[in-house]
N, C-alpha and C. Protein backbone atom coordinates (compact mmCIF):
# COMPACT_ATOMS: atom_id res chain seq x y z
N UNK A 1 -3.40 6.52 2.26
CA UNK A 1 -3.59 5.09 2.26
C UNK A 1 -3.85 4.64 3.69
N UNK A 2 -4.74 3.92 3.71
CA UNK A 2 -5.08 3.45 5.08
C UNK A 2 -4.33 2.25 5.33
N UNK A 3 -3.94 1.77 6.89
CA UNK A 3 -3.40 0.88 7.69
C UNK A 3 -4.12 -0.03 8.42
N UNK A 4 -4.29 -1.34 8.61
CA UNK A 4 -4.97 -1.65 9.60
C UNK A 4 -4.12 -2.81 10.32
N UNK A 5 -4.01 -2.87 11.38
CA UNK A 5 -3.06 -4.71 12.82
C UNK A 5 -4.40 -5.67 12.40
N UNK A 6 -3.53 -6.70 12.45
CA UNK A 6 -4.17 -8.08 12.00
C UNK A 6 -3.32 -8.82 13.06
N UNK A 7 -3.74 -9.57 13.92
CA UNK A 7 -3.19 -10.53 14.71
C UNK A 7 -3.85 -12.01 14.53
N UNK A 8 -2.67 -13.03 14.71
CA UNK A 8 -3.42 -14.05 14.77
C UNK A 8 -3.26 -13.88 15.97
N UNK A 9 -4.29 -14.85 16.85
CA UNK A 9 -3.98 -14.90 18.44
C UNK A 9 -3.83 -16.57 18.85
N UNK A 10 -3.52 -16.79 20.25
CA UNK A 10 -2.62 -17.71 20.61
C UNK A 10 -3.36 -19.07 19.79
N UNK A 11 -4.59 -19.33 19.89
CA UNK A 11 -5.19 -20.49 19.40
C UNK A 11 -5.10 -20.72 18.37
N UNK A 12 -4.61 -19.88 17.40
CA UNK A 12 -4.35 -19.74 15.66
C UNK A 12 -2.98 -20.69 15.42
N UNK A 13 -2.10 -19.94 16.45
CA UNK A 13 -0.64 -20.83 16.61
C UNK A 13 -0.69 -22.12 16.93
N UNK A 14 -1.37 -22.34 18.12
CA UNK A 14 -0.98 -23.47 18.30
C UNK A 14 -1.86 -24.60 17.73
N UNK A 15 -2.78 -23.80 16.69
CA UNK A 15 -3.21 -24.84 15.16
C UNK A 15 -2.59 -25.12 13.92
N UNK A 16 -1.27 -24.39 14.16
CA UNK A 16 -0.71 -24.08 13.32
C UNK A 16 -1.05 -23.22 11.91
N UNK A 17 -1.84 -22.27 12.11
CA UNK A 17 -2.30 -21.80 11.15
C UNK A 17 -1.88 -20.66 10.37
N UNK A 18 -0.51 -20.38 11.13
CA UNK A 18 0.28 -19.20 10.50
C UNK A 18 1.75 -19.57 10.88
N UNK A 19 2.51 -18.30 10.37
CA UNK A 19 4.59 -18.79 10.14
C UNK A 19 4.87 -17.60 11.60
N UNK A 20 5.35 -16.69 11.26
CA UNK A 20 6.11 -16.23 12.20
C UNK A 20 5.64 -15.50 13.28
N UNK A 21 5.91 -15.17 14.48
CA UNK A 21 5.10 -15.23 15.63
C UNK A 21 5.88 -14.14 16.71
N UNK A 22 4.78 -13.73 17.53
CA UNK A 22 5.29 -13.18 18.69
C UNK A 22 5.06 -13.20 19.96
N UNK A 23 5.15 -12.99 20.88
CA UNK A 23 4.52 -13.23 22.55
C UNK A 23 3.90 -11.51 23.28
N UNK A 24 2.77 -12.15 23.25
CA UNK A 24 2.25 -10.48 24.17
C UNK A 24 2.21 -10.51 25.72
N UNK A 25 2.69 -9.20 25.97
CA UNK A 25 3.08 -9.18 27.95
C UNK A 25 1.67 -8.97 28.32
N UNK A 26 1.60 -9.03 29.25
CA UNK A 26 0.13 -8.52 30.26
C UNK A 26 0.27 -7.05 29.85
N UNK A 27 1.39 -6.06 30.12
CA UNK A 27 1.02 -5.00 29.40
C UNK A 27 0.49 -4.62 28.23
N UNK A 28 1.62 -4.74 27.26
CA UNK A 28 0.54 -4.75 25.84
C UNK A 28 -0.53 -5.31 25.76
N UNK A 29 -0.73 -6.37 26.02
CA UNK A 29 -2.55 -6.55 25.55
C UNK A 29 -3.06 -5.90 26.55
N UNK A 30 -2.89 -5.24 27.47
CA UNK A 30 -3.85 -4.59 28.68
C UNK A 30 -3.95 -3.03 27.98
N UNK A 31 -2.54 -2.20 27.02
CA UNK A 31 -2.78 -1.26 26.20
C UNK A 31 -3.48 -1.69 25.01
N UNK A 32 -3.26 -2.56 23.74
CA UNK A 32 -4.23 -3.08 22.86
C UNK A 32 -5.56 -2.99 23.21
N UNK A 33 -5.92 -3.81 24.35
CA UNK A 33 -7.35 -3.73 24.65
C UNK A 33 -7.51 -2.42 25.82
N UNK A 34 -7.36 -1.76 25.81
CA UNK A 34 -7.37 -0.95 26.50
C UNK A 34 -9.23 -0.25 26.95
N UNK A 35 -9.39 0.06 25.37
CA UNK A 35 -11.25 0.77 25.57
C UNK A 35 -12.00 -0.86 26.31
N UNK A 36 -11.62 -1.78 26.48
CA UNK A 36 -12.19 -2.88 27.61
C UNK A 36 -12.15 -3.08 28.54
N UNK A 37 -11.52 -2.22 29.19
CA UNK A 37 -10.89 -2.37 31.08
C UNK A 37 -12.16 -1.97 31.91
N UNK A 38 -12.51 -2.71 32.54
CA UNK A 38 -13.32 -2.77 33.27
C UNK A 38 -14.85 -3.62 33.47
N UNK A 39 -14.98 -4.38 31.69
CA UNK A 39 -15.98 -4.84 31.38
C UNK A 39 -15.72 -6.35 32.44
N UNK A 40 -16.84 -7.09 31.99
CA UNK A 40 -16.35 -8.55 32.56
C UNK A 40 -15.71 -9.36 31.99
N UNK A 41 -15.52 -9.20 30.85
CA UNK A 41 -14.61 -10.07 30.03
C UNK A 41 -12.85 -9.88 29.59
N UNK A 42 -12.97 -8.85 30.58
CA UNK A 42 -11.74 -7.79 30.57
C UNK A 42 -10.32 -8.68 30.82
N UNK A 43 -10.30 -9.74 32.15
CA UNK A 43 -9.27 -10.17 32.38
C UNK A 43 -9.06 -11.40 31.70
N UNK A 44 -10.36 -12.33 31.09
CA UNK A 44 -10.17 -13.47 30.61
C UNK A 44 -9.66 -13.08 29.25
N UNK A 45 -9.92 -12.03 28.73
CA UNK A 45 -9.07 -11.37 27.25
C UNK A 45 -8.01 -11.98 27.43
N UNK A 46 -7.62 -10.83 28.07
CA UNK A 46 -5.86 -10.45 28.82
C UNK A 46 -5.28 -11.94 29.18
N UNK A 47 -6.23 -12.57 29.82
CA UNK A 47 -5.23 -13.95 29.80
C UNK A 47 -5.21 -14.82 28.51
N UNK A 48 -5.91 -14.79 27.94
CA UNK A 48 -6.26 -15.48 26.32
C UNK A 48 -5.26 -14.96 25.23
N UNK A 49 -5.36 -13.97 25.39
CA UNK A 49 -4.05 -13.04 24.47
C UNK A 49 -2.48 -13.21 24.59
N UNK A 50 -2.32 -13.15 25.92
CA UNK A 50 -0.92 -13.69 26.87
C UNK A 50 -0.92 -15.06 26.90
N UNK A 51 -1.44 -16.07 26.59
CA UNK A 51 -1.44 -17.76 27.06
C UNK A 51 -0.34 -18.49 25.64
N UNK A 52 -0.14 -17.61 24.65
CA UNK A 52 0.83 -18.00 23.71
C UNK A 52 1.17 -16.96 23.00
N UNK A 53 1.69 -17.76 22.10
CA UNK A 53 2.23 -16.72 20.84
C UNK A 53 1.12 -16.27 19.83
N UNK A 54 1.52 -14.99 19.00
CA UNK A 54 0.55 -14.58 17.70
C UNK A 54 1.52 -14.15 16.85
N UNK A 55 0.76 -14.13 15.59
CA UNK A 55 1.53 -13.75 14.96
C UNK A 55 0.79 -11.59 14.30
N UNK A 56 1.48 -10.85 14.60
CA UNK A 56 0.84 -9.46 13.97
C UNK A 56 1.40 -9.12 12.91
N UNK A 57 0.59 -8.41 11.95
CA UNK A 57 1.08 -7.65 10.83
C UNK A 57 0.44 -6.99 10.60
N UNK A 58 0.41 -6.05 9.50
CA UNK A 58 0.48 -4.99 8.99
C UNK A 58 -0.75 -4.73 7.82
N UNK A 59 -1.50 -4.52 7.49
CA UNK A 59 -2.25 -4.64 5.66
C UNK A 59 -2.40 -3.16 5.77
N UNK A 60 -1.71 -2.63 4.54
CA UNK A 60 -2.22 -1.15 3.61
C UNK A 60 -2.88 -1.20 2.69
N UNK A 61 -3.64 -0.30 2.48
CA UNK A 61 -4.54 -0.14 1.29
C UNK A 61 -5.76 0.23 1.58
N UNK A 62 -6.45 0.47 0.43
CA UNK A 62 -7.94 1.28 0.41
C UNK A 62 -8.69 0.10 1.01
N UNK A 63 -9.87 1.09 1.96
CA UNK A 63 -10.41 0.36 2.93
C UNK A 63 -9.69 -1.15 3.36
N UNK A 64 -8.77 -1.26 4.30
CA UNK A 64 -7.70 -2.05 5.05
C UNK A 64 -8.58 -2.71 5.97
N UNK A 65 -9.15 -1.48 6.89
CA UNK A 65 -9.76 -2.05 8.06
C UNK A 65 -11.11 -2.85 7.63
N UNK A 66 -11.96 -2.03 6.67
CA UNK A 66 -12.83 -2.93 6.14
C UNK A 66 -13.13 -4.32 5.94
N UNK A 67 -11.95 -4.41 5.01
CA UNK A 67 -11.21 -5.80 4.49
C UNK A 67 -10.81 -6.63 5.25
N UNK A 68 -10.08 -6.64 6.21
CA UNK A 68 -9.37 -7.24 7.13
C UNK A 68 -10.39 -7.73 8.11
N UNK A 69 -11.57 -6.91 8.46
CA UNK A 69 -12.72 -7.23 9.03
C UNK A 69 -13.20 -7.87 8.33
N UNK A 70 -13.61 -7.93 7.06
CA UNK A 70 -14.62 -9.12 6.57
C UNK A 70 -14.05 -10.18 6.38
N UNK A 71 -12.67 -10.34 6.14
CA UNK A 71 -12.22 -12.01 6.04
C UNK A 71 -11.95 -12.43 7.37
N UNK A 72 -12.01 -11.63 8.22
CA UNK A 72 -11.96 -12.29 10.03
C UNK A 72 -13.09 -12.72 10.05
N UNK A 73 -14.15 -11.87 10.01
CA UNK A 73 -15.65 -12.68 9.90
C UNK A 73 -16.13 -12.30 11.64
N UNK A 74 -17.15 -12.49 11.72
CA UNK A 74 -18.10 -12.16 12.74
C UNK A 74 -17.26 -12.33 14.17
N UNK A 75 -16.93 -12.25 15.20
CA UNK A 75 -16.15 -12.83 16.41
C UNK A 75 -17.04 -13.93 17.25
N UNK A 76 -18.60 -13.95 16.38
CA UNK A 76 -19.28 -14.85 17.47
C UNK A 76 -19.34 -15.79 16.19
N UNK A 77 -18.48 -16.93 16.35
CA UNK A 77 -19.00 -17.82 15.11
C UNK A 77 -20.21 -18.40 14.10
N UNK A 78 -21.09 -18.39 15.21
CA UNK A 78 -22.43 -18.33 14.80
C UNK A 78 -23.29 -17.57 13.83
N UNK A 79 -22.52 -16.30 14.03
CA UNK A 79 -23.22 -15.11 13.28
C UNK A 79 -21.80 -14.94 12.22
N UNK A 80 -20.75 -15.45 12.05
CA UNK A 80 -19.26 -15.13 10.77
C UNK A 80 -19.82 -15.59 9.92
N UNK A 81 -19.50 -15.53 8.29
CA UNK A 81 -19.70 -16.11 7.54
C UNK A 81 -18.86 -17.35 7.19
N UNK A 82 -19.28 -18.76 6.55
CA UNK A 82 -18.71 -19.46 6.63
C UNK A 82 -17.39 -19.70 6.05
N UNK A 83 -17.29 -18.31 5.03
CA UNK A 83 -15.84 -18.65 4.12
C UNK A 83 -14.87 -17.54 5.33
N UNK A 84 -15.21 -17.18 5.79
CA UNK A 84 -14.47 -15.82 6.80
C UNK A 84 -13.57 -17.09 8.01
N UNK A 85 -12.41 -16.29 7.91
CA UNK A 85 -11.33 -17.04 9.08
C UNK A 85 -12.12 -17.89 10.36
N UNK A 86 -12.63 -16.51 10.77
CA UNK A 86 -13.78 -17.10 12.12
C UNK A 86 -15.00 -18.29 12.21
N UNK A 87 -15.40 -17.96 10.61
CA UNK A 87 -17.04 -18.87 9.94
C UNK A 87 -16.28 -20.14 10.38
N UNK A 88 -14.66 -20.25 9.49
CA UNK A 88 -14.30 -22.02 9.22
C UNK A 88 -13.30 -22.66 10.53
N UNK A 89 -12.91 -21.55 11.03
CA UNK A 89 -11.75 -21.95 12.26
C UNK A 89 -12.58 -21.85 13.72
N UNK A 90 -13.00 -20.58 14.00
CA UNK A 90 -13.44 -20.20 15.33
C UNK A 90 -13.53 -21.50 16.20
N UNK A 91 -13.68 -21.79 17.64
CA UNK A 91 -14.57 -22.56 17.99
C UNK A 91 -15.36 -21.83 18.93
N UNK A 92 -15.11 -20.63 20.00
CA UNK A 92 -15.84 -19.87 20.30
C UNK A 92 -15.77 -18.72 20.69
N UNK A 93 -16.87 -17.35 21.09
CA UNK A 93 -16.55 -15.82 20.99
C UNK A 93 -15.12 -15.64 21.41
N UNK A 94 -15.40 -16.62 22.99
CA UNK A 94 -13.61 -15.82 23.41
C UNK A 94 -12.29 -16.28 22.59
N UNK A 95 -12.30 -17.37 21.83
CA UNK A 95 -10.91 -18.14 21.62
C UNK A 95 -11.63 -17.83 19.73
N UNK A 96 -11.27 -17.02 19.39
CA UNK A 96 -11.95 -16.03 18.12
C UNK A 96 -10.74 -16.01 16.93
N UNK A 97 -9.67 -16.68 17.36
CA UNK A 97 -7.96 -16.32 16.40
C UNK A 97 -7.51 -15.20 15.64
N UNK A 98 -8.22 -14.33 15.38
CA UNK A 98 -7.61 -13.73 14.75
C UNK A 98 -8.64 -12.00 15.60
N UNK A 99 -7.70 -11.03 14.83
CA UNK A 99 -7.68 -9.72 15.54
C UNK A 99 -8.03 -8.74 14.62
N UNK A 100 -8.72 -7.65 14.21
CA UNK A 100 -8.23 -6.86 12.96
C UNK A 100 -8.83 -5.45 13.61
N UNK A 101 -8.33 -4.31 13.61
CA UNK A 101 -8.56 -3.17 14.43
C UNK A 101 -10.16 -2.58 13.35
N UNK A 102 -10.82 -1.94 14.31
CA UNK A 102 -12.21 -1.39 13.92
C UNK A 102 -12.33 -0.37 13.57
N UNK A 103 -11.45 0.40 13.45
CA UNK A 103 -10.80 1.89 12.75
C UNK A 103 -9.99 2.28 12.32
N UNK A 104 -9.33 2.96 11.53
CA UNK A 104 -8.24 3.60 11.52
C UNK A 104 -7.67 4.36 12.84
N UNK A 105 -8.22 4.99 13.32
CA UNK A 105 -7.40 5.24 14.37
C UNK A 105 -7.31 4.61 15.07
N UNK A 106 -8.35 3.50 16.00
CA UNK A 106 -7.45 2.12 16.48
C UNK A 106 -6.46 1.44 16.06
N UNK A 107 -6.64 2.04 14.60
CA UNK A 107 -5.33 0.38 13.89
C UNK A 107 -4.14 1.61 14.44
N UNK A 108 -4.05 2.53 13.91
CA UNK A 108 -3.11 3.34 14.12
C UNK A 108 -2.20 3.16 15.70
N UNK A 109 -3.29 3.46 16.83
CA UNK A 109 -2.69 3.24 18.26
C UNK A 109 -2.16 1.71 18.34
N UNK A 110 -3.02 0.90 17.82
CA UNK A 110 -2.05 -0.22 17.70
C UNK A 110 -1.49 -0.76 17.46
N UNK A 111 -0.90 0.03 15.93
CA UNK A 111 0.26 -0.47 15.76
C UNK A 111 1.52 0.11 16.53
N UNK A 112 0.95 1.21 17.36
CA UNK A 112 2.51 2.03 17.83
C UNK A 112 2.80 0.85 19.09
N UNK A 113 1.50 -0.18 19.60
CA UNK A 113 2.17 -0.93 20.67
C UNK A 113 2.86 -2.38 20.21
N UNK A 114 2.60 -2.72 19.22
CA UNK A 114 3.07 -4.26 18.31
C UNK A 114 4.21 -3.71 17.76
N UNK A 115 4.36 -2.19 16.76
CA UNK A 115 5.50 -2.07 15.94
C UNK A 115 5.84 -0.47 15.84
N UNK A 116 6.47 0.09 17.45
CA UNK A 116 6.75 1.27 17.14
C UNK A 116 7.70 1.58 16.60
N UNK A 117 8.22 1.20 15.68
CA UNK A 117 9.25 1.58 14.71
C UNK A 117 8.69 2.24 13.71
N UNK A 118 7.61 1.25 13.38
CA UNK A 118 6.77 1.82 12.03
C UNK A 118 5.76 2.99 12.44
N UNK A 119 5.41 3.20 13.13
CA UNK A 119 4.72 3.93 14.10
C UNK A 119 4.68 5.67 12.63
N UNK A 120 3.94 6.47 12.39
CA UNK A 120 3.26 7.59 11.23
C UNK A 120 3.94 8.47 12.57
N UNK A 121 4.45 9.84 12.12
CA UNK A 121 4.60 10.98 12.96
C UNK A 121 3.92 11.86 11.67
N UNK A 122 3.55 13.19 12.94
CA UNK A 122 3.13 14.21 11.99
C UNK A 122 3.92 14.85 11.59
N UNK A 123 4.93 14.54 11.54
CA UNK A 123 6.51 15.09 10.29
C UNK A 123 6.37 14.42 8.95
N UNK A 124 5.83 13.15 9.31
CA UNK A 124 5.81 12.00 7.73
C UNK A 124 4.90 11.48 8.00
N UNK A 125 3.51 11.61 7.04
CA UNK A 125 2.37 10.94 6.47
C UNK A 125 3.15 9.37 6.40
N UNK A 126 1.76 8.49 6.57
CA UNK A 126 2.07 7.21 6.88
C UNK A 126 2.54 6.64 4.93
N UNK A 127 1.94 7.28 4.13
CA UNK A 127 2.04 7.45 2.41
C UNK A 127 3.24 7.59 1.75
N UNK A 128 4.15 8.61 3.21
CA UNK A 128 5.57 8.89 2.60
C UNK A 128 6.52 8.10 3.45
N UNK A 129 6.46 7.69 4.41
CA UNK A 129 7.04 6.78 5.10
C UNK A 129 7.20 5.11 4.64
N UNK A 130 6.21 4.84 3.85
CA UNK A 130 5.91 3.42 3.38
C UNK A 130 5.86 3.57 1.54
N UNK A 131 6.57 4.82 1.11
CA UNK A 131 6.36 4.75 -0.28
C UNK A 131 7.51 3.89 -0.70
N UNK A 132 7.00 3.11 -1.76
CA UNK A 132 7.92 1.94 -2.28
C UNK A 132 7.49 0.87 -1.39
N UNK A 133 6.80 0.63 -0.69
CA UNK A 133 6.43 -0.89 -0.67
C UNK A 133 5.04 -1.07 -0.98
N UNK A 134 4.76 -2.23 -1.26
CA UNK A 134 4.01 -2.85 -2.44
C UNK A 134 2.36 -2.65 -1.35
N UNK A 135 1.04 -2.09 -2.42
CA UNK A 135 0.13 -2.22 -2.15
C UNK A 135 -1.08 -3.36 -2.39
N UNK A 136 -1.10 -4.44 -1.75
CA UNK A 136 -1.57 -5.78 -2.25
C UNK A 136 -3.25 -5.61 -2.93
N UNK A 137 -3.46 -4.54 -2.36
CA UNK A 137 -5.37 -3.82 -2.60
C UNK A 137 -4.81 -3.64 -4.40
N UNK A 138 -3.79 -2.74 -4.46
CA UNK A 138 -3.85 -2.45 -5.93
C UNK A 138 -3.38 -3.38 -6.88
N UNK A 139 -3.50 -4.66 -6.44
CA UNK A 139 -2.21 -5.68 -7.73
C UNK A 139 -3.99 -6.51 -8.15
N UNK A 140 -5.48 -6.21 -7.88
CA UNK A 140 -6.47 -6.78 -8.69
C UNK A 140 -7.03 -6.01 -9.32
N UNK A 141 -7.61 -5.88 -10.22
CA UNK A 141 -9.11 -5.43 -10.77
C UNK A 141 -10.14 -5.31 -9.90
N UNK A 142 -10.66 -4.17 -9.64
CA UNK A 142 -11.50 -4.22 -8.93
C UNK A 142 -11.65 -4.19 -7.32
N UNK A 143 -12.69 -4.19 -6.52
CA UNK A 143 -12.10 -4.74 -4.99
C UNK A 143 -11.76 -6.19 -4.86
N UNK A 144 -10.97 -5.80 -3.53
CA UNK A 144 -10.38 -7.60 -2.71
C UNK A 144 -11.58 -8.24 -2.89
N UNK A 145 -13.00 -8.02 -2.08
CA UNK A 145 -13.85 -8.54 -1.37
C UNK A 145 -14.97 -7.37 -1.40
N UNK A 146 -16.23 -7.80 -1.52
CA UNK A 146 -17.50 -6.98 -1.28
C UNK A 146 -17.57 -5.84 0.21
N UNK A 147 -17.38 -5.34 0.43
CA UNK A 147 -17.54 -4.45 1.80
C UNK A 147 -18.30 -3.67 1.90
């Protein structure tokens, strides 16, 4: 079963657009974004990410990252679709609200920096570690969403 981090980020909060919340250090988002260090947009991230609270979680299930990507919607508003988080909220590329990892193995590294508790070892598949809690992909007919 696949995993994917979903963050709201600080501008989401302070629209009130989600419940429970957390604060990211200059470290963690400097590990989160890590494959960005060095670009030009590198430090205004890092301060955008750190300027409030977010809220992160968790989604399992078949194609996660997929999913989680298409209801975030494009990061340049212009190009999201209009029913997608980004299409109806965004106001622009950088201040984007919401987060959703682009792989499985990104989601993976990032969740060990938001929630290393939950964190998969190669002693226990992420399948047997999380068996018994509920898969939200499997409670429809069919897929979530077109992908």
């Amino acid at each position: 079963m696949e995993r994917t981090l979903v963050l709201i980020k600080p501008d989401g909060v302070k629209r009130g657009l989600i419940g429970k919340i957390l604060t990211a250090t200059k470290d963690s988002a400097k590990k989160h974004y890590s494959e960005h260090e060095g670009k030009d947009f590198f430090e205004e991230l890092i301060n955008y990410v750190t300027e409030g609270k977010m809220c992160a979680m968790i989604l399992m299930g078949e194609k996660a990252v997929d999913a989680a990507r298409k209801i975030n919607g494009d990061k340049d508003p212009i190009k999201a679709e209009l029913a997608s988080i980004r299409g109806e909220f965004t106001l622009d590329k950088t201040h984007n609200l919401v987060h959703a990892s682009d792989s499985s193995e990104n989601a993976e590294r990032e969740i060990t920096i938001w929630f290393p508790e939950l964190t998969c070892s190669s002693e226990h598949t992420c399948d047997e570690k999380y068996k018994g809690t509920v898969d939200l992909f499997a409670k429809i007919n069919g897929p979530l969403i077109n992908v």
